[in-house]
C-alpha atoms as a PDB file:
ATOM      1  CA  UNK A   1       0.000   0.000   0.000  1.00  0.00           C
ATOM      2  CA  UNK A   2       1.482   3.198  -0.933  1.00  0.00           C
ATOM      3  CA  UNK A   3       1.073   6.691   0.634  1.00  0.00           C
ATOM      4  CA  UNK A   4      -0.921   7.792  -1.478  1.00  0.00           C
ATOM      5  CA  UNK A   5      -3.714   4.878  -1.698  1.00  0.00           C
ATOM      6  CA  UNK A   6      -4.168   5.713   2.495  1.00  0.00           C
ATOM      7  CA  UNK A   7      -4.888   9.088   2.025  1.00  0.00           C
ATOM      8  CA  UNK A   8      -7.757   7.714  -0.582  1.00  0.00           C
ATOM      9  CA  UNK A   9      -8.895   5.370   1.701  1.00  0.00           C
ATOM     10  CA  UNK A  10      -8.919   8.273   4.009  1.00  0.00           C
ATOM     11  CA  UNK A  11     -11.156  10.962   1.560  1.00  0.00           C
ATOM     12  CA  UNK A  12     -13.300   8.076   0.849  1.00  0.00           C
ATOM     13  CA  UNK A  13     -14.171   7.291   4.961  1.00  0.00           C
ATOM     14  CA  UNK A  14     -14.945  11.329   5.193  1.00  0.00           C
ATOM     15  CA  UNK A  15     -17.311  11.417   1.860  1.00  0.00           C
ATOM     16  CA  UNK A  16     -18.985   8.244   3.292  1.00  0.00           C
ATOM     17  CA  UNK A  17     -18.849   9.242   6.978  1.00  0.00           C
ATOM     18  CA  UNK A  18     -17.798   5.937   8.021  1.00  0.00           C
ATOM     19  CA  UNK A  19     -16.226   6.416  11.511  1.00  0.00           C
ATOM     20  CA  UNK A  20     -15.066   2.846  11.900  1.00  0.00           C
ATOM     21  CA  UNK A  21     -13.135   2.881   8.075  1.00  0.00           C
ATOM     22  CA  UNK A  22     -11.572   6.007   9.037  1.00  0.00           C
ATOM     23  CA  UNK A  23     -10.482   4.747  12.636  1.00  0.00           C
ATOM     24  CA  UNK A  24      -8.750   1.632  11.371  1.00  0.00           C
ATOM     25  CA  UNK A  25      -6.861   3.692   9.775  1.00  0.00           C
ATOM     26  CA  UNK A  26      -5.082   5.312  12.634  1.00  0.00           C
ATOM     27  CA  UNK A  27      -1.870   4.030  15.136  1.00  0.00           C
ATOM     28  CA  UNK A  28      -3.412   2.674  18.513  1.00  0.00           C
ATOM     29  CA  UNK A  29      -1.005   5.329  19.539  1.00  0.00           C
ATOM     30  CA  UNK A  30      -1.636   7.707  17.053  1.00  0.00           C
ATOM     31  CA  UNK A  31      -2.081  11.455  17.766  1.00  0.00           C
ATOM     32  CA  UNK A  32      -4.240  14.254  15.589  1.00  0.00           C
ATOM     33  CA  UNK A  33      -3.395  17.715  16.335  1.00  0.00           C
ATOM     34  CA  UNK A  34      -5.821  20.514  15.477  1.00  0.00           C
ATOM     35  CA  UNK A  35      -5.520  24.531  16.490  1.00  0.00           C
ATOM     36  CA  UNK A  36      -8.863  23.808  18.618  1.00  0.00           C
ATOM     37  CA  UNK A  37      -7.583  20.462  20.252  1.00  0.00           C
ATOM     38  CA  UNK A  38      -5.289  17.831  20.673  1.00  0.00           C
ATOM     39  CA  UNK A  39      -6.530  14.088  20.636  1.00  0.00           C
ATOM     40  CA  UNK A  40      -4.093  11.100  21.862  1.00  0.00           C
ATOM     41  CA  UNK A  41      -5.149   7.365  21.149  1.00  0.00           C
ATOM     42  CA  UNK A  42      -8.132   5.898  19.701  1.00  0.00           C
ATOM     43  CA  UNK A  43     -10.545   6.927  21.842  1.00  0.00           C
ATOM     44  CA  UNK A  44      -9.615  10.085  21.848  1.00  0.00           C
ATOM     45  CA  UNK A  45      -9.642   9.980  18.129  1.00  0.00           C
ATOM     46  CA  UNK A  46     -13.050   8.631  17.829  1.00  0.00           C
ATOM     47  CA  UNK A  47     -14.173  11.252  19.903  1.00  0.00           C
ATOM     48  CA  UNK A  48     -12.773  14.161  17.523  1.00  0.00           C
ATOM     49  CA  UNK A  49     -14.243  12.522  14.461  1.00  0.00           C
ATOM     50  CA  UNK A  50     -17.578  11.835  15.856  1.00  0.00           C
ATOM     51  CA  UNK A  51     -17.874  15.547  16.707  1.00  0.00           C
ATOM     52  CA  UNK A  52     -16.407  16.464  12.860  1.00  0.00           C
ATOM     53  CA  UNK A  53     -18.667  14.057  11.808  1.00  0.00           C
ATOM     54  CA  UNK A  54     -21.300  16.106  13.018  1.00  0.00           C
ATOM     55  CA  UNK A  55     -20.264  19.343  11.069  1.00  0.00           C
ATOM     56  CA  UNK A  56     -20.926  17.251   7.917  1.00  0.00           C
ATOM     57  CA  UNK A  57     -17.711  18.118   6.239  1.00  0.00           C
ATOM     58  CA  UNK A  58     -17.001  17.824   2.773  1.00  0.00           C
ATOM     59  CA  UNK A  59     -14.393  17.782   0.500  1.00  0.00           C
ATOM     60  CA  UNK A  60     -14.247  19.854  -2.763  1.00  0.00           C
ATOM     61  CA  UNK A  61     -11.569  19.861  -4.192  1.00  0.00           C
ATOM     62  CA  UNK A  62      -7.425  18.591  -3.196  1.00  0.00           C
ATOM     63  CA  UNK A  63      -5.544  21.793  -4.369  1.00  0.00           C
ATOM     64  CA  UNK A  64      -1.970  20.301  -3.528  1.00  0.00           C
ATOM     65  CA  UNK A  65      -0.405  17.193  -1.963  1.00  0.00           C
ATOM     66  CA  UNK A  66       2.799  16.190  -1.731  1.00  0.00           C
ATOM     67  CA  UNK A  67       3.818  12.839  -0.347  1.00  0.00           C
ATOM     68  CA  UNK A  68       7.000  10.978   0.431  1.00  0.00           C
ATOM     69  CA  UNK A  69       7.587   7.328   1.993  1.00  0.00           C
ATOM     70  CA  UNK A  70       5.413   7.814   5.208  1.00  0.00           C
ATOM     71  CA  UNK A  71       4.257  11.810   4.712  1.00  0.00           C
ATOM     72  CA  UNK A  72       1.556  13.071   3.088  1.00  0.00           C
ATOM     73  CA  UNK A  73       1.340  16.912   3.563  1.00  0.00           C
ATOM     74  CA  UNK A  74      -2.130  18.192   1.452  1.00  0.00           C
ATOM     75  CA  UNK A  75      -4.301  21.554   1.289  1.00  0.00           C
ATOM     76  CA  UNK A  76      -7.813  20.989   0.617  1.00  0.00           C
ATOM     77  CA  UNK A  77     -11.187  23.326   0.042  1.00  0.00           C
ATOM     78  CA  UNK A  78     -13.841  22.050   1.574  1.00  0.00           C
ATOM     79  CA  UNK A  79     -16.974  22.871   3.304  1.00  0.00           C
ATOM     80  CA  UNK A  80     -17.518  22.357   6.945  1.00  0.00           C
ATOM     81  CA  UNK A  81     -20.768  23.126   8.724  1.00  0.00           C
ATOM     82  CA  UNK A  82     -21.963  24.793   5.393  1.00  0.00           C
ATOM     83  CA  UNK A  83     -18.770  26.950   5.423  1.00  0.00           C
ATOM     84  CA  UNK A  84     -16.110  26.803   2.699  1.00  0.00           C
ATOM     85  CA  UNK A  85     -12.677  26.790   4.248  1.00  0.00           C
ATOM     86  CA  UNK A  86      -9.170  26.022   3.336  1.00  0.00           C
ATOM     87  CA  UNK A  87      -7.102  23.177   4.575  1.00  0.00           C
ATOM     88  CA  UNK A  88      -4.130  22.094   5.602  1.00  0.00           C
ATOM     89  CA  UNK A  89      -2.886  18.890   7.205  1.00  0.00           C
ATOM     90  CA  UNK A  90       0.242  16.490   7.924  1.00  0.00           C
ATOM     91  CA  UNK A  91      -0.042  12.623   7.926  1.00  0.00           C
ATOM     92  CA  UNK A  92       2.982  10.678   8.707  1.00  0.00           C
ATOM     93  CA  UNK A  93       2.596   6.960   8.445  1.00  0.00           C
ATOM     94  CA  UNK A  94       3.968   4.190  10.415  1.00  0.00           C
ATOM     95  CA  UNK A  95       3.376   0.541   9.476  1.00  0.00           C
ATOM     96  CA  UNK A  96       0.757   1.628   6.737  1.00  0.00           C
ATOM     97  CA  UNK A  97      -1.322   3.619   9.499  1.00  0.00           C
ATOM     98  CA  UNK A  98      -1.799   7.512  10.150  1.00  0.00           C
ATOM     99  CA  UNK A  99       0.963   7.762  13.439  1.00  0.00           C
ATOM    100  CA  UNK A 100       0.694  11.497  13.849  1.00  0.00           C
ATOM    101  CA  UNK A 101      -1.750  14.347  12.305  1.00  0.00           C
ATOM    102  CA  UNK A 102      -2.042  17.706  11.971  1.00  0.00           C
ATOM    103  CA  UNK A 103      -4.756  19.905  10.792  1.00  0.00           C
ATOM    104  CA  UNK A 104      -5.586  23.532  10.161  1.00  0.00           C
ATOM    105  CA  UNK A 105      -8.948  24.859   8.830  1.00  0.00           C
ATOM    106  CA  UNK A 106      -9.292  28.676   7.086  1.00  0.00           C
ATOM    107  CA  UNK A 107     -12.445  30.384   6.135  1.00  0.00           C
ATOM    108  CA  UNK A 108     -12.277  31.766   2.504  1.00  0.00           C
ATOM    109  CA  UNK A 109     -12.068  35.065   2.337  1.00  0.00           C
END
C-alpha cells in the first residue's frame, strides 16, 4: 500500500462518513493535532471525528499534496458546517497507518 492509496482510503471514509473505516486507519497510539484540540489514542480519536462528523464536512476539491515514503502533507477546500474553508494537514505513516496528524482549517475570504 502506498502513501498515497491511504490518504484515498482516508477521503473516501470522510465522503462516506464511516467512523469505523476512518479509525482503522489510525496508530493505537496515534495522535491528531488541530488549532482547537489535541486528541491522543483511539478513543480520543473517535471522539474528535464523531464531533467532525457532526459538522458534515465535505471535501471539494485537493488543491496540492505532496507525499514521500510515510508523509503526506495536502491543502484541501472544503466545506464544513456549510462553510467553505481552506485546509491544511500532515499525515505521517507508520506501518501503513496515520501515526501522527495535523490539521488547520481557514475560512475563505
Amino acid at each position: 500500500m502506498t502513501p498515497e492509496d491511504l490518504f484515498d482510503r482516508q477521503l473516501a471514509a470522510i465522503a462516506d462518513r464511516d467512523l469505523e473505516a476512518l479509525l482503522s486507519q489510525y496508530h493505537d497510539d496515534a495522535t491528531v493535532v488541530r488549532l482547537d484540540r489535541v486528541a491522543r489514542g483511539l478513543a480520543e480519536i473517535k471522539d474528535l471525528f464523531t464531533a467532525y462528523f457532526s459538522a458534515e464536512p465535505r471535501v471539494d476539491e485537493i488543491v496540492s499534496s505532496r507525499t514521500t515514503d510515510d508523509v503526506i502533507f495536502y491543502n484541501a477546500l472544503m466545506t464544513i458546517n456549510g462553510n467553505r474553508v481552506t485546509t491544511y494537514g500532515t499525515l505521517v505513516i507508520r506501518d501503513g497507518r496515520i501515526w501522527r496528524q495535523t490539521a488547520a482549517a481557514m475560512p475563505l475570504t
